[in-house]
Protein backbone atom coordinates (compact mmCIF):
# COMPACT_ATOMS: atom_id res chain seq x y z
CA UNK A 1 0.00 0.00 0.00
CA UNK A 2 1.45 3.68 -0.75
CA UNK A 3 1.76 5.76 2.06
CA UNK A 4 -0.38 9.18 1.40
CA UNK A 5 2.03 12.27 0.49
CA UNK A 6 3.61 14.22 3.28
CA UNK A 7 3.03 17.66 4.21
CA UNK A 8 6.45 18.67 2.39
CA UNK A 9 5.58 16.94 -0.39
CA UNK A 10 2.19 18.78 -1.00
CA UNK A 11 3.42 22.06 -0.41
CA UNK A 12 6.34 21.37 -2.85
CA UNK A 13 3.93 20.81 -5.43
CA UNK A 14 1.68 23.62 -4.60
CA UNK A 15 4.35 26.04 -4.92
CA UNK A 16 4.83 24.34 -8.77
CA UNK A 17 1.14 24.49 -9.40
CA UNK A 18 1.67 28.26 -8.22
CA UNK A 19 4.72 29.02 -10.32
CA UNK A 20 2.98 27.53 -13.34
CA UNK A 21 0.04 29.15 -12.99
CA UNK A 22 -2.24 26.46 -12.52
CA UNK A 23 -5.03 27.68 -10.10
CA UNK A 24 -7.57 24.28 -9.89
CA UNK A 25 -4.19 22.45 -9.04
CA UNK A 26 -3.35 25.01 -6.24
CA UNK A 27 -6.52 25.24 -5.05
CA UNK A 28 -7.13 21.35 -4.91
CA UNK A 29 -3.51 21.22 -2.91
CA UNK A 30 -4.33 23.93 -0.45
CA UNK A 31 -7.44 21.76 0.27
CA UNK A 32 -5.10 19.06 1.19
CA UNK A 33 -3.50 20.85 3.30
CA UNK A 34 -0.80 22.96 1.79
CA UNK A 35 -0.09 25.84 3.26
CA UNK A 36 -0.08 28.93 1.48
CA UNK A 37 2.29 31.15 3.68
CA UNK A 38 5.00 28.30 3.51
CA UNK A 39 8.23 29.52 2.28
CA UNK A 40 10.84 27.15 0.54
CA UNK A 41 14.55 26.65 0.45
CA UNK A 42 14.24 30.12 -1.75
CA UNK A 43 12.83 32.24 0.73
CA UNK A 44 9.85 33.59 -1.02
CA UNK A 45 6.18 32.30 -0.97
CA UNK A 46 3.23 31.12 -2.95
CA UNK A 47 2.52 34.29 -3.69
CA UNK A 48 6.01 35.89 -4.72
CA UNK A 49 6.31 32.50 -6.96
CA UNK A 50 3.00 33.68 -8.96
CA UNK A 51 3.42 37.09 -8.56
CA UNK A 52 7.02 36.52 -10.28
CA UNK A 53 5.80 34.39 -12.81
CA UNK A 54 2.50 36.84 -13.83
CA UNK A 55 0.03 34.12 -12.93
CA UNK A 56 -2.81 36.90 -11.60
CA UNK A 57 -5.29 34.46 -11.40
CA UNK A 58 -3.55 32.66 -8.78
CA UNK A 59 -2.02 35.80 -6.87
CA UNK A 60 -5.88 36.68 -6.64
CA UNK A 61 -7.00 34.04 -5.20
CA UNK A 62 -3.95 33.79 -2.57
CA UNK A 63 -4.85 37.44 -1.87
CA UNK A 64 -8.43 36.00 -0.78
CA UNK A 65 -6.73 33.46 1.41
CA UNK A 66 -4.50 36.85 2.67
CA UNK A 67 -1.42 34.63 1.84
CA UNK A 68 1.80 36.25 2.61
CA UNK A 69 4.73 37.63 1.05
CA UNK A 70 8.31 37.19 1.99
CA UNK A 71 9.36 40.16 -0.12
């Protein structure tokens, strides 16, 4: 049997679903439990990643969740 994915693990790939731009995938992810003030080994946040990347969909809706930036 697999063993379910970690915390780390699902905020990893939130913060690629964030820097792609890919708002259903965030949003699924920060329903299972990724957080979406969690910095990475980078220092910056969700929200820096799409802010950076011009995903505006997704820095809206991390704005609703009043998500944080590092920067």
């Amino acid at each position: 049997m697999d063993e379910p994915p970690s915390p780390d693990e699902i905020s990893s790939v939130f913060r690629g679903a964030c820097h792609g731009g890919h708002l259903r995938t965030a949003q699924y992810l920060h329903g299972r439990g990724a957080g979406p003030d969690r910095c990475g080994y980078d220092g910056v946040t969700p929200l820096d990643i799409a802010r950076a990347r011009g995903a505006d969909d997704v820095v809206r809706w991390l704005r609703g969740l009043d998500a944080l930036s590092a920067r």
